[in-house]
PDB file of N, CA and C in Angstrom:
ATOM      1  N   UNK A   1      92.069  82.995 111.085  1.00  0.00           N
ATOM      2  CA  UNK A   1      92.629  84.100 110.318  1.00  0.00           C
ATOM      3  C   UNK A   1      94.143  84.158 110.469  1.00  0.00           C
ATOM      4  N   UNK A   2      94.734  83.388 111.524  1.00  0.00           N
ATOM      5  CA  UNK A   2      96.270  83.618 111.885  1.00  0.00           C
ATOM      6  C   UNK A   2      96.901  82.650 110.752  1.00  0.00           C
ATOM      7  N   UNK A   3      96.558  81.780 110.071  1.00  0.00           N
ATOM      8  CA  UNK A   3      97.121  81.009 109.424  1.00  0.00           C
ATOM      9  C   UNK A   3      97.276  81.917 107.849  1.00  0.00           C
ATOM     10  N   UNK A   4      96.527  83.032 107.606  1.00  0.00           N
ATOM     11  CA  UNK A   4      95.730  83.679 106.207  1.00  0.00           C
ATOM     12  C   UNK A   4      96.927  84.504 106.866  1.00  0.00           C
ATOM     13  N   UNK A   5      97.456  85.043 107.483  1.00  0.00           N
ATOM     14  CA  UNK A   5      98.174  86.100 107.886  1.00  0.00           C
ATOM     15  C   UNK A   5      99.327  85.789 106.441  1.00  0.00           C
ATOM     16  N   UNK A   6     100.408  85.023 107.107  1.00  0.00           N
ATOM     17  CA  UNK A   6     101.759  84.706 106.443  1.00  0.00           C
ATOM     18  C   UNK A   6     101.398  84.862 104.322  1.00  0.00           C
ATOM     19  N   UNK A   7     100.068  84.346 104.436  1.00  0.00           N
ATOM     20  CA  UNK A   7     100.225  83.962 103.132  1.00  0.00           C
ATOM     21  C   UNK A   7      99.342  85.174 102.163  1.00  0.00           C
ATOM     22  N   UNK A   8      99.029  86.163 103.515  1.00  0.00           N
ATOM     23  CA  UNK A   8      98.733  87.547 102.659  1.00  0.00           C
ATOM     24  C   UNK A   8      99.685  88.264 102.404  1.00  0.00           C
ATOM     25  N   UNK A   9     100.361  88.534 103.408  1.00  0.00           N
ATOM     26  CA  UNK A   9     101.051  89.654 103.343  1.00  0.00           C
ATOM     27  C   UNK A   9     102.666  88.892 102.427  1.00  0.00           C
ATOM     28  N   UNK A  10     102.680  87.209 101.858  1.00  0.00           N
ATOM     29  CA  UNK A  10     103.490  87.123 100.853  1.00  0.00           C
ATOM     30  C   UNK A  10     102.744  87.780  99.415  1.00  0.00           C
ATOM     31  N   UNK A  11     101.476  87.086  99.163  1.00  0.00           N
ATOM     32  CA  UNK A  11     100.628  87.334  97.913  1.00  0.00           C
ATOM     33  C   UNK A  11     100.590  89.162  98.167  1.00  0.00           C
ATOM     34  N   UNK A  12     100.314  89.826  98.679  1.00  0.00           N
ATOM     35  CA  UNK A  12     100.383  91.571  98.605  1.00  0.00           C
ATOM     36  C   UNK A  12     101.467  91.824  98.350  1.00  0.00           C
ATOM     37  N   UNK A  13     102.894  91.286  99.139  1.00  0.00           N
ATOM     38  CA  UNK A  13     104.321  92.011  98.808  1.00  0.00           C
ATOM     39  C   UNK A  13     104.881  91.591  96.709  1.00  0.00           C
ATOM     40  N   UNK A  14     104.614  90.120  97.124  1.00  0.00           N
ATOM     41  CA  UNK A  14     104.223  90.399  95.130  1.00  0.00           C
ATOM     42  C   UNK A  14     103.372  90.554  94.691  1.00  0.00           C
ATOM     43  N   UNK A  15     102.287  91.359  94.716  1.00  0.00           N
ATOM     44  CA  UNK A  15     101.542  91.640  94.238  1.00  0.00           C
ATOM     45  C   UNK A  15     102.186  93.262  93.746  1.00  0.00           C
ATOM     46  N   UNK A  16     102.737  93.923  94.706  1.00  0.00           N
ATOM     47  CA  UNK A  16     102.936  94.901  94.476  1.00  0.00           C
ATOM     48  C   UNK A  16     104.350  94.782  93.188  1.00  0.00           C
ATOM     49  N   UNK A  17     104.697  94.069  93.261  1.00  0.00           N
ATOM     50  CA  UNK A  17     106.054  93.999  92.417  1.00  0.00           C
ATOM     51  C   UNK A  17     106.929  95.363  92.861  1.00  0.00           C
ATOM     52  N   UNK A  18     107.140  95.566  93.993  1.00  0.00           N
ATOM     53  CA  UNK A  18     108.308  96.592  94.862  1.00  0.00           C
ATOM     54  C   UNK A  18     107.589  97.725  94.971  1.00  0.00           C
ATOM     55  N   UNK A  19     106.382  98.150  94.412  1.00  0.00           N
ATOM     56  CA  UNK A  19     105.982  99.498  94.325  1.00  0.00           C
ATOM     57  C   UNK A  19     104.954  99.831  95.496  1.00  0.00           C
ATOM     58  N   UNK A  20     104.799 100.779  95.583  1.00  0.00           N
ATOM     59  CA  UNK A  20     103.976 101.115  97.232  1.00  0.00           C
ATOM     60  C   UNK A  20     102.485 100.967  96.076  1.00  0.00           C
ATOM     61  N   UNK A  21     101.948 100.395  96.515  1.00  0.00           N
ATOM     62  CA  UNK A  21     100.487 100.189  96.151  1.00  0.00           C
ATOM     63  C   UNK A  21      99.171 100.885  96.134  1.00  0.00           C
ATOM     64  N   UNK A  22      98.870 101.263  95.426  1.00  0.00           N
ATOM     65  CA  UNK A  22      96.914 102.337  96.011  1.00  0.00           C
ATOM     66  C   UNK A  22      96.694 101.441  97.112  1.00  0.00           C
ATOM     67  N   UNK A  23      96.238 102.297  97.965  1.00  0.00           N
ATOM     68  CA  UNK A  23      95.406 101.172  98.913  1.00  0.00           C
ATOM     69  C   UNK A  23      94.044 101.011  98.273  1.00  0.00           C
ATOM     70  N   UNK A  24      93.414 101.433  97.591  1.00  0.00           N
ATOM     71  CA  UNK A  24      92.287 100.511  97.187  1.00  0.00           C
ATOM     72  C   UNK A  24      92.527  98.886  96.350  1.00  0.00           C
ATOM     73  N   UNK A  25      93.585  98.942  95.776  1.00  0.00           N
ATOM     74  CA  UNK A  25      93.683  98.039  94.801  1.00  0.00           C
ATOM     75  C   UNK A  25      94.378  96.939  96.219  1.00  0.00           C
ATOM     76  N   UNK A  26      95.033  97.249  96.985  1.00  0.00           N
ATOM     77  CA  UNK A  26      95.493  96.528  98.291  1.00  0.00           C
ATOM     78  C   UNK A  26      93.967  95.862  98.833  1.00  0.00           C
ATOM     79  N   UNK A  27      93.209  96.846  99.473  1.00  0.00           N
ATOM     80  CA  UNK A  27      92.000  96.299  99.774  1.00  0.00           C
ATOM     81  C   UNK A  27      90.777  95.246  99.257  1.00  0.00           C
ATOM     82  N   UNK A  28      90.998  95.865  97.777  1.00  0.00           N
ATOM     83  CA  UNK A  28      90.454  94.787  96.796  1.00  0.00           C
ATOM     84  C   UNK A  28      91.077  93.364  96.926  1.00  0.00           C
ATOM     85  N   UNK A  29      91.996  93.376  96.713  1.00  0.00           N
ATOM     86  CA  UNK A  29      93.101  92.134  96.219  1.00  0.00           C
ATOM     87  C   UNK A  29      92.878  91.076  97.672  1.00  0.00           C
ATOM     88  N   UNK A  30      92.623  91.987  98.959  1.00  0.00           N
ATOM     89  CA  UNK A  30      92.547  91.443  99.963  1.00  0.00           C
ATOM     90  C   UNK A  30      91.078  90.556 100.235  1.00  0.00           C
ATOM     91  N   UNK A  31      90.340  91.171  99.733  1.00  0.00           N
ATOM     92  CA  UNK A  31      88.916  91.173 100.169  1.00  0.00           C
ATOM     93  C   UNK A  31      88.724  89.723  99.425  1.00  0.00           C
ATOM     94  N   UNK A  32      89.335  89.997  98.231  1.00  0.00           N
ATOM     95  CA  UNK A  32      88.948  88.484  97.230  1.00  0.00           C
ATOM     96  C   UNK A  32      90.013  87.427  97.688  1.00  0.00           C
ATOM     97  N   UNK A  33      90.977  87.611  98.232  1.00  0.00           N
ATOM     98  CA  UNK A  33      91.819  86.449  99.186  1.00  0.00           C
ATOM     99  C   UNK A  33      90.799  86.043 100.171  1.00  0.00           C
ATOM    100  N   UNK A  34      90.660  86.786 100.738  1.00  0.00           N
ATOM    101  CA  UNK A  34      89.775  86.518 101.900  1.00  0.00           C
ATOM    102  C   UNK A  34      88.122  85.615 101.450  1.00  0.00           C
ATOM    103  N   UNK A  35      87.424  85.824 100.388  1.00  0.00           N
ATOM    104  CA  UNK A  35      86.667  85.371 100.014  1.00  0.00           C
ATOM    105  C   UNK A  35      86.868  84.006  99.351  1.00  0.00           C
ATOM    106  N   UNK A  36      88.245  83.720  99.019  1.00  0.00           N
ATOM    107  CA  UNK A  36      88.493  82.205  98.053  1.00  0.00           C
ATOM    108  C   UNK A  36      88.380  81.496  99.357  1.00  0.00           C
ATOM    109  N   UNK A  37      88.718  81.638 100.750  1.00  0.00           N
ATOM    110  CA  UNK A  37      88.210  80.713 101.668  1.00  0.00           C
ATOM    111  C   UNK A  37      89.154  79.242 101.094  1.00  0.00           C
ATOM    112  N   UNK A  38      90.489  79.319 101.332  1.00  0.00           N
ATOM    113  CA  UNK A  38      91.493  77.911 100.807  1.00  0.00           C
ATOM    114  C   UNK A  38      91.390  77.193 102.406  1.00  0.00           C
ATOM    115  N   UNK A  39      91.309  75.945 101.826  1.00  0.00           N
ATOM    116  CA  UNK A  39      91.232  75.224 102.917  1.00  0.00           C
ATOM    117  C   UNK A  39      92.442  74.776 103.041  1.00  0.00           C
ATOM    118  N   UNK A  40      92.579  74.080 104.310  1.00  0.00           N
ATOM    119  CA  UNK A  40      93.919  73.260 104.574  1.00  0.00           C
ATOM    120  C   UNK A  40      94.652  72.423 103.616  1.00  0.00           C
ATOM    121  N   UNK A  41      93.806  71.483 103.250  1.00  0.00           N
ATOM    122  CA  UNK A  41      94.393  70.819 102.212  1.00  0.00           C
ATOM    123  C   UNK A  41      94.502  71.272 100.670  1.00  0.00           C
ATOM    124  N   UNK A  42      94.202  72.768 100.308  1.00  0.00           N
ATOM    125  CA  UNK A  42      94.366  73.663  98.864  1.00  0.00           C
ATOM    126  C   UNK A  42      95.316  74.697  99.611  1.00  0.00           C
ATOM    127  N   UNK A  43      96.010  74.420 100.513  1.00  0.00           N
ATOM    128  CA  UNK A  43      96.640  76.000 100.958  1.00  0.00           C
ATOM    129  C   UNK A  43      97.746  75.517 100.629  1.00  0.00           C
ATOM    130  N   UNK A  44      98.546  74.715 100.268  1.00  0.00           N
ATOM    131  CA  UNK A  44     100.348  74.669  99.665  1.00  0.00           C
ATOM    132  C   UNK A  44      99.982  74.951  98.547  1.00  0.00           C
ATOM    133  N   UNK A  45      99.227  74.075  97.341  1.00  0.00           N
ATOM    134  CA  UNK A  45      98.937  74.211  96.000  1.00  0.00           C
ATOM    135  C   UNK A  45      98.607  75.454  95.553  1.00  0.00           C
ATOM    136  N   UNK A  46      97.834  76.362  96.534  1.00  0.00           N
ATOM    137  CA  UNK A  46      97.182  77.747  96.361  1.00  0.00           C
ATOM    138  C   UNK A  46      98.186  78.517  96.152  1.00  0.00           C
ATOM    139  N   UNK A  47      99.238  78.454  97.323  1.00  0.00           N
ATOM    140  CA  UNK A  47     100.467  79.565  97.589  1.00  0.00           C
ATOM    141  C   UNK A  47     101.527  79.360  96.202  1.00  0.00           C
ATOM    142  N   UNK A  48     101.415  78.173  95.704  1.00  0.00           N
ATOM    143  CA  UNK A  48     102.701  77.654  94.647  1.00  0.00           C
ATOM    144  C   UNK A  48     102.429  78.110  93.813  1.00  0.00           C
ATOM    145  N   UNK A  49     100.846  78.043  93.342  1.00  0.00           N
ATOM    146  CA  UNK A  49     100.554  78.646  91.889  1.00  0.00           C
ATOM    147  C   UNK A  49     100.498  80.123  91.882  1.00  0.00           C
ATOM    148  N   UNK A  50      99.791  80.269  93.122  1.00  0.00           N
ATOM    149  CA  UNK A  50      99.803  82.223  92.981  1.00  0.00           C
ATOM    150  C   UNK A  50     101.110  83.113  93.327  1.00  0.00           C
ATOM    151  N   UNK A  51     102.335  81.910  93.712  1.00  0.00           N
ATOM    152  CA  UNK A  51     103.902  82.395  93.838  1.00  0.00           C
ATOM    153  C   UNK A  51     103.875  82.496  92.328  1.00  0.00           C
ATOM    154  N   UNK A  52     103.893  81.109  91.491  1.00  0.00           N
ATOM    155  CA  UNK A  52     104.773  81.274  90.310  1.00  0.00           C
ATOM    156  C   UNK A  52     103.996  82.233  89.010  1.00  0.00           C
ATOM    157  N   UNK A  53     102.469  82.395  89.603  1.00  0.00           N
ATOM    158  CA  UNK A  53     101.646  83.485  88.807  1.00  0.00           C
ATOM    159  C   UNK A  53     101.983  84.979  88.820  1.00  0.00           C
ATOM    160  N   UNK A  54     102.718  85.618  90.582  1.00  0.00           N
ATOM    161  CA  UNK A  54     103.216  86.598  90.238  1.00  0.00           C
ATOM    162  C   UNK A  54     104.651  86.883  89.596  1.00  0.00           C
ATOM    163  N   UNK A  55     105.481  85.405  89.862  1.00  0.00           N
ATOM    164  CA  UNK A  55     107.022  85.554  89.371  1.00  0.00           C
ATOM    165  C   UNK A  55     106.861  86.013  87.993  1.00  0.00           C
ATOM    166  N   UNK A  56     105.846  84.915  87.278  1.00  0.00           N
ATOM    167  CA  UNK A  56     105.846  85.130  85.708  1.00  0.00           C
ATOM    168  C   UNK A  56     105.169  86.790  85.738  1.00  0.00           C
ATOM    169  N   UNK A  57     104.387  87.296  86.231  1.00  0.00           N
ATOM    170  CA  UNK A  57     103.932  88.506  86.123  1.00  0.00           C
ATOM    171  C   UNK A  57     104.513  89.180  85.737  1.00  0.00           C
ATOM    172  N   UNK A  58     105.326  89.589  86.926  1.00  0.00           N
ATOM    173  CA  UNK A  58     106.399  90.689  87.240  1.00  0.00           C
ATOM    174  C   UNK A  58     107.857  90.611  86.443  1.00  0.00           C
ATOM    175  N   UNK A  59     107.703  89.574  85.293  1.00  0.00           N
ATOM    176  CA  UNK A  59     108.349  89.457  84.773  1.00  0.00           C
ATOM    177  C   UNK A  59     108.070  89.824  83.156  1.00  0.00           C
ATOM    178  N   UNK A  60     106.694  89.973  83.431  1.00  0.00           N
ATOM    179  CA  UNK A  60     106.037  90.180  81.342  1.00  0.00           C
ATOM    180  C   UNK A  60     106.520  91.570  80.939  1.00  0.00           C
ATOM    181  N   UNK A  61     107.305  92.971  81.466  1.00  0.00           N
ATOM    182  CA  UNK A  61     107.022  93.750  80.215  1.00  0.00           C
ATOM    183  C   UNK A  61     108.667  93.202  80.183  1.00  0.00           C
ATOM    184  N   UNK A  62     109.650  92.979  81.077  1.00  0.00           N
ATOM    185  CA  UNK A  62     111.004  93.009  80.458  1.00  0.00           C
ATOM    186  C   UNK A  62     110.896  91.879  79.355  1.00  0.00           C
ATOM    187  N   UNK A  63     109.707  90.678  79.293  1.00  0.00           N
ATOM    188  CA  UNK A  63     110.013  89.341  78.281  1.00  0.00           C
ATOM    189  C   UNK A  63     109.090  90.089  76.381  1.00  0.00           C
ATOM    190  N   UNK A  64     108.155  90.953  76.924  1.00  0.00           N
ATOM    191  CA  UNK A  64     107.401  91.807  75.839  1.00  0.00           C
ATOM    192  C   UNK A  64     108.582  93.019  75.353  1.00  0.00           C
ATOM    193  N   UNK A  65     109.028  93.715  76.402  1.00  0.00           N
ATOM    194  CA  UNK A  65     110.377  94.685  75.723  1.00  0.00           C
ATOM    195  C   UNK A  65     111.256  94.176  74.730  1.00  0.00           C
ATOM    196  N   UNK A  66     111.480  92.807  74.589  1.00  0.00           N
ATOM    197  CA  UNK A  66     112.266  92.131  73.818  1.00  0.00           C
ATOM    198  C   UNK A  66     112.165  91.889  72.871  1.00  0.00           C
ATOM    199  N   UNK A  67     110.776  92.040  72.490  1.00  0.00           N
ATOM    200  CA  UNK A  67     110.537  91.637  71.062  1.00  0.00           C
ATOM    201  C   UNK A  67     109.706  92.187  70.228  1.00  0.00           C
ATOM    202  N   UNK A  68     109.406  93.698  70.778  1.00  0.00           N
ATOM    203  CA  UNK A  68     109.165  94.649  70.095  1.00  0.00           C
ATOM    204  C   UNK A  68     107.372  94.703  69.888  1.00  0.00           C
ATOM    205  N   UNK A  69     107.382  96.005  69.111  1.00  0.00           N
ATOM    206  CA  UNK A  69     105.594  95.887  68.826  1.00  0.00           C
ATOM    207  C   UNK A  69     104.892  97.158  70.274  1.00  0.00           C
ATOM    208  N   UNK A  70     103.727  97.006  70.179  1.00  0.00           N
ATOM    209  CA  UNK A  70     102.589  97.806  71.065  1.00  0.00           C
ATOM    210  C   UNK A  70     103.263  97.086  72.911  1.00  0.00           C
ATOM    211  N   UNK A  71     103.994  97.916  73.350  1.00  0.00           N
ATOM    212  CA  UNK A  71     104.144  96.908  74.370  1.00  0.00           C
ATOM    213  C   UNK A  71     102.588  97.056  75.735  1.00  0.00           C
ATOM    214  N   UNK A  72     101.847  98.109  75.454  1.00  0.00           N
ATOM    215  CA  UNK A  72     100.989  97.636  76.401  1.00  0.00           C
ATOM    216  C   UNK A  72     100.210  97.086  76.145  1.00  0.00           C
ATOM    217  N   UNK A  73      99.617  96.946  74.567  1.00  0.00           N
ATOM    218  CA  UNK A  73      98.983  95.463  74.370  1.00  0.00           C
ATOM    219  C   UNK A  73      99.596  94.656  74.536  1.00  0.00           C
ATOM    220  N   UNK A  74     101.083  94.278  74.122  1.00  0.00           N
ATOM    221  CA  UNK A  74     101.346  92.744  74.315  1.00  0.00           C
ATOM    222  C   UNK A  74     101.741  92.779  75.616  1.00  0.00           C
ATOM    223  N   UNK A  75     101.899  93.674  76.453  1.00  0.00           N
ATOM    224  CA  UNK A  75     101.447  93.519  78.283  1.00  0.00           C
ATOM    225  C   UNK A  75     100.636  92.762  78.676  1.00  0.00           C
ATOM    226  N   UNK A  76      99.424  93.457  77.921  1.00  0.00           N
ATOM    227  CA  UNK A  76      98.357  92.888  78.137  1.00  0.00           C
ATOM    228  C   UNK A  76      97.397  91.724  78.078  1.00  0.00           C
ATOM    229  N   UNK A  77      97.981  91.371  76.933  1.00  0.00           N
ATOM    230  CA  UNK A  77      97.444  89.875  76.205  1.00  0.00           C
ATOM    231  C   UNK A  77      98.441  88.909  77.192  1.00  0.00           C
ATOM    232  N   UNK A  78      99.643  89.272  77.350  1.00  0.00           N
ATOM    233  CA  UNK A  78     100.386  88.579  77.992  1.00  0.00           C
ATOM    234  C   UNK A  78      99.866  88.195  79.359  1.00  0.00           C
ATOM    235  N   UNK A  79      99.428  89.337  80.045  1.00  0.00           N
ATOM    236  CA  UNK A  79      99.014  88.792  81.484  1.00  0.00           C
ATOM    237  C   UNK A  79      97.640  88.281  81.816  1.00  0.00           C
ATOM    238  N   UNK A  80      97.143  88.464  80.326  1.00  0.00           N
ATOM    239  CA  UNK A  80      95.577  87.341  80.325  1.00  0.00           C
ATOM    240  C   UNK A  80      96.060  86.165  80.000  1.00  0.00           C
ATOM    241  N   UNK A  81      96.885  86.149  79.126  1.00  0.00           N
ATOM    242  CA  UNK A  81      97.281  84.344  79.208  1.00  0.00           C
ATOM    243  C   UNK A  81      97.731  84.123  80.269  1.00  0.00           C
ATOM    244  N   UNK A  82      98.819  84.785  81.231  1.00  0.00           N
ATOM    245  CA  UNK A  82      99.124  84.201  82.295  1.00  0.00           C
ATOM    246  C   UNK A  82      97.954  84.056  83.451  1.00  0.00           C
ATOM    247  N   UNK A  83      96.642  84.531  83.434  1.00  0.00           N
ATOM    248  CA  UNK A  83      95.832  84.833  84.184  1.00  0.00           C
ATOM    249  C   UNK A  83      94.927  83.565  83.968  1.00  0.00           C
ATOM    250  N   UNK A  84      94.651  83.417  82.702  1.00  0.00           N
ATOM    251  CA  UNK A  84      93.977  82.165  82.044  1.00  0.00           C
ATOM    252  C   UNK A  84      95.048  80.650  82.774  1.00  0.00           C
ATOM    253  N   UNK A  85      96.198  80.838  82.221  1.00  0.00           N
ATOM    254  CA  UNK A  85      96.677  79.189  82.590  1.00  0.00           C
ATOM    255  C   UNK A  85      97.232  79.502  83.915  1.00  0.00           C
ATOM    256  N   UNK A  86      96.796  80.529  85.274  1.00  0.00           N
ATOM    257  CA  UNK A  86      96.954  80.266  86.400  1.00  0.00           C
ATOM    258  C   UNK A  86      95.275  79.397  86.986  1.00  0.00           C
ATOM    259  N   UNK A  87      94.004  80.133  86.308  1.00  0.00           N
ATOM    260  CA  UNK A  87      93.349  79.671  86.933  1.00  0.00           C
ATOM    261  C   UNK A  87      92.955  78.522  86.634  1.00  0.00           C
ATOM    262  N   UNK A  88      93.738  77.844  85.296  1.00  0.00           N
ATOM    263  CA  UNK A  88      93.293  76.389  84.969  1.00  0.00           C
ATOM    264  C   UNK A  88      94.357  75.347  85.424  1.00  0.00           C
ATOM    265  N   UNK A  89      95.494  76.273  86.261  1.00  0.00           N
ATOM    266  CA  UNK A  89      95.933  75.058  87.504  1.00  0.00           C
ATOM    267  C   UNK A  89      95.567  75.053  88.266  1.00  0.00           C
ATOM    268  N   UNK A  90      94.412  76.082  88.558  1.00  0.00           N
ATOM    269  CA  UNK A  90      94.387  76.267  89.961  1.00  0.00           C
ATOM    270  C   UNK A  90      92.463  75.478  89.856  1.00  0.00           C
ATOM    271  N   UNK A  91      92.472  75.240  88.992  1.00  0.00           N
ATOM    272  CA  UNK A  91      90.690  74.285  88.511  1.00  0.00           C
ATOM    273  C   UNK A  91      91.019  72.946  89.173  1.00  0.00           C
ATOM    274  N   UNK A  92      92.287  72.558  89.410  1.00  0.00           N
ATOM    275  CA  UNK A  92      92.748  70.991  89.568  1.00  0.00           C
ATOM    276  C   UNK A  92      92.216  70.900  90.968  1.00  0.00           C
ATOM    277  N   UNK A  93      92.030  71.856  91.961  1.00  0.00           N
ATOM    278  CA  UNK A  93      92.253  71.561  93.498  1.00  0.00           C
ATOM    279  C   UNK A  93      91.238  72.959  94.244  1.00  0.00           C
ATOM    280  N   UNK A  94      90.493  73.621  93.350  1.00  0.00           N
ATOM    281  CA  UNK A  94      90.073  74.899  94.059  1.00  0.00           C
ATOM    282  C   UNK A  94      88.468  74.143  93.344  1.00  0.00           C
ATOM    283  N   UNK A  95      87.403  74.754  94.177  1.00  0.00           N
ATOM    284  CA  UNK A  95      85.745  74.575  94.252  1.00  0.00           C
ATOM    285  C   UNK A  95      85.508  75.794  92.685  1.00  0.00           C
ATOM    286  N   UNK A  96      84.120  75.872  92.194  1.00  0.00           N
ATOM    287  CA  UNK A  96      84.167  77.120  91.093  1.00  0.00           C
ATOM    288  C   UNK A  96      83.591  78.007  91.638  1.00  0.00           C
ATOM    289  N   UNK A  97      83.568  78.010  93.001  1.00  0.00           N
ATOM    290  CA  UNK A  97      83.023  79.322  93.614  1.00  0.00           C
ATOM    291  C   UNK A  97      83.932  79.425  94.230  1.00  0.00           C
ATOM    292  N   UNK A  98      85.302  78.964  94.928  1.00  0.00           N
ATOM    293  CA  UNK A  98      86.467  79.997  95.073  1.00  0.00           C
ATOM    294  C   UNK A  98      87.369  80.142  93.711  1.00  0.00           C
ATOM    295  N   UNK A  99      86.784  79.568  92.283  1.00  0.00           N
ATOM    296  CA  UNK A  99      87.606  80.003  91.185  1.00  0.00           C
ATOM    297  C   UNK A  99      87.426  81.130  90.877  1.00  0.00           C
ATOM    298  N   UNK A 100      85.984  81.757  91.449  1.00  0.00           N
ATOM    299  CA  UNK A 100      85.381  82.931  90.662  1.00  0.00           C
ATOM    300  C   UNK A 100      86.436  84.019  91.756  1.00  0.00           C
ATOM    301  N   UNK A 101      86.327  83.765  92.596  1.00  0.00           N
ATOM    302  CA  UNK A 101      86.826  85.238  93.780  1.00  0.00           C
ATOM    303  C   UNK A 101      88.514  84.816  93.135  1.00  0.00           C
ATOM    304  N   UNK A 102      89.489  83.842  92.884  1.00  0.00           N
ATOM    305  CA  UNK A 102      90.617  84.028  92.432  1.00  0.00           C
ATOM    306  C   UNK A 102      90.644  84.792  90.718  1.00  0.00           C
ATOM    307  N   UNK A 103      89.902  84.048  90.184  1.00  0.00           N
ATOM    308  CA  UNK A 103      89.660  85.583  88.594  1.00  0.00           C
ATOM    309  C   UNK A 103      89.878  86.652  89.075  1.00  0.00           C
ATOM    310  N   UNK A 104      88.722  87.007  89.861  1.00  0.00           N
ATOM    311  CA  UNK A 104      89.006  88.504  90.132  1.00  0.00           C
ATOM    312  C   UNK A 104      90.026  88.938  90.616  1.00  0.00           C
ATOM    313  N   UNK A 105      90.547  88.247  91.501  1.00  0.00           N
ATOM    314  CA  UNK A 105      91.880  88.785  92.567  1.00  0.00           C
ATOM    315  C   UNK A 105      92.914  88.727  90.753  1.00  0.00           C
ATOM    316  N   UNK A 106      93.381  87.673  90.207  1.00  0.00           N
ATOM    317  CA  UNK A 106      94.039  87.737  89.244  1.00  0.00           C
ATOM    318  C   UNK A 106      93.652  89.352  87.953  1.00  0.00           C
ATOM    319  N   UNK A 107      92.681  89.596  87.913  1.00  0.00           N
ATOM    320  CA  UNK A 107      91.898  90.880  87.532  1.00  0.00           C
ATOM    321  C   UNK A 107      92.842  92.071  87.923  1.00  0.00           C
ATOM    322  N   UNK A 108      92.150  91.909  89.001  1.00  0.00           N
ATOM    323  CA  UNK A 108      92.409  93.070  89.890  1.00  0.00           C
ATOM    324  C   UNK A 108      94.166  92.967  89.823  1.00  0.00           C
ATOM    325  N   UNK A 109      94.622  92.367  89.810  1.00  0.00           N
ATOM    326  CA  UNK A 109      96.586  92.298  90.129  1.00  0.00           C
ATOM    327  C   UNK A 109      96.659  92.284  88.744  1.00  0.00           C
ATOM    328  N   UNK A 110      95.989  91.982  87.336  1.00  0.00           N
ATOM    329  CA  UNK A 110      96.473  92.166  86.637  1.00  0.00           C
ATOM    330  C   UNK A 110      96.454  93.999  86.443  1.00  0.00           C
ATOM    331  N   UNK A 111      94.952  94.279  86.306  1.00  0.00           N
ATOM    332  CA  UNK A 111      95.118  95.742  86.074  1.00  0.00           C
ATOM    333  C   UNK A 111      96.207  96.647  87.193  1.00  0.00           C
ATOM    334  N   UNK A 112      96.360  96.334  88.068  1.00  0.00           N
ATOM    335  CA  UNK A 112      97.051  97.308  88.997  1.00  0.00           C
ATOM    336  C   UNK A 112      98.295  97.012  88.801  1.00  0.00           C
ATOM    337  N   UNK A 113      99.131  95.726  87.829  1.00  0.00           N
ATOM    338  CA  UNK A 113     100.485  95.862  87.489  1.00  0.00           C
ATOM    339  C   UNK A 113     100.750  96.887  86.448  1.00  0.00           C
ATOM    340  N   UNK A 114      99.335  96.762  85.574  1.00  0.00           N
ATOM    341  CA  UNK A 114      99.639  97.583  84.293  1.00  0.00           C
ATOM    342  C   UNK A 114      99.736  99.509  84.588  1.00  0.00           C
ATOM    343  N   UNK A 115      98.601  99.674  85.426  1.00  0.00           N
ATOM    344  CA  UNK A 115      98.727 101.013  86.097  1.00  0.00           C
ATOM    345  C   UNK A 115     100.180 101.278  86.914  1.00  0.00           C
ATOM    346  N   UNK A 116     100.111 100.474  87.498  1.00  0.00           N
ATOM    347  CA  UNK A 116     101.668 100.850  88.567  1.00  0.00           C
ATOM    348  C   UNK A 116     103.198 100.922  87.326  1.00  0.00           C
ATOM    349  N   UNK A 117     103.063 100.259  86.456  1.00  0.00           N
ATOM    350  CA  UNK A 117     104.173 100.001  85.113  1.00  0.00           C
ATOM    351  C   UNK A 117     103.657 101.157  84.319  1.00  0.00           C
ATOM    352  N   UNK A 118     102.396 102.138  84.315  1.00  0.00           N
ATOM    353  CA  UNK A 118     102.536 102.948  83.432  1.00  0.00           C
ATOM    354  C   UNK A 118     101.838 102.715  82.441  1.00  0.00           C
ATOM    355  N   UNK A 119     101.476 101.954  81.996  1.00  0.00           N
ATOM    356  CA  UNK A 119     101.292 101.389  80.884  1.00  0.00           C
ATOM    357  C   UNK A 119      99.351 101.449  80.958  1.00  0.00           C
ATOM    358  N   UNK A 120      98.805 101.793  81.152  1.00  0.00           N
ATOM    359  CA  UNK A 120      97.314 102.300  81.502  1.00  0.00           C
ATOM    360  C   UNK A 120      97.284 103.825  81.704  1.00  0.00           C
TER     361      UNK A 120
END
């Protein structure tokens, strides 16, 4: 579990995108980390994709503000595509029974960006 330490509490601090978090949606997000079970040799690839999955995240309503329209649908559609082509990099090197517990964790961080932004 000491090795899961460093690479939770990076995936929670963006997860939150700066905002103090529900702790349920903390607990959730945790529970399904804890369940993808990354092994040694998926734990760099794991951390890279779910780094550059929250960069792009935390970045969708200022790239949707820009170009006008429903912005919490196109929030929304936005962070299912990003949710979709995280878990089909992450198909290259992860089992489909830790793909299923990363969906959800991606789920779960998607809805709790949209609540924490307001936008729910």
């Amino acid at each position: 579990m000491k090795r899961w330490g460093w690479m939770l509490a990076i995936a929670l601090g963006i997860a939150h995108g700066g905002w103090s978090a529900d702790k349920s949606y903390e607990d959730r997000l945790l529970l399904q980390l804890e369940l993808t079970a990354v092994t040694a040799a998926q734990e760099e690839a794991f951390r890279e994709a779910l780094k550059d999955y929250h960069a792009a995240r935390n970045g969708s309503v200022r790239r949707v503000s820009r170009q006008g329209g429903d912005i919490p649908t196109r929030v929304a559609r936005d962070l299912r595509r990003l949710a979709r082509r995280t878990l089909n990099e992450m198909g290259e090197f992860l089992e489909p029974d830790q793909l299923e517990h990363v969906e959800k964790y991606l789920e779960l961080a998607n809805e709790q960006y949209m609540t924490q932004a307001g936008l729910r």
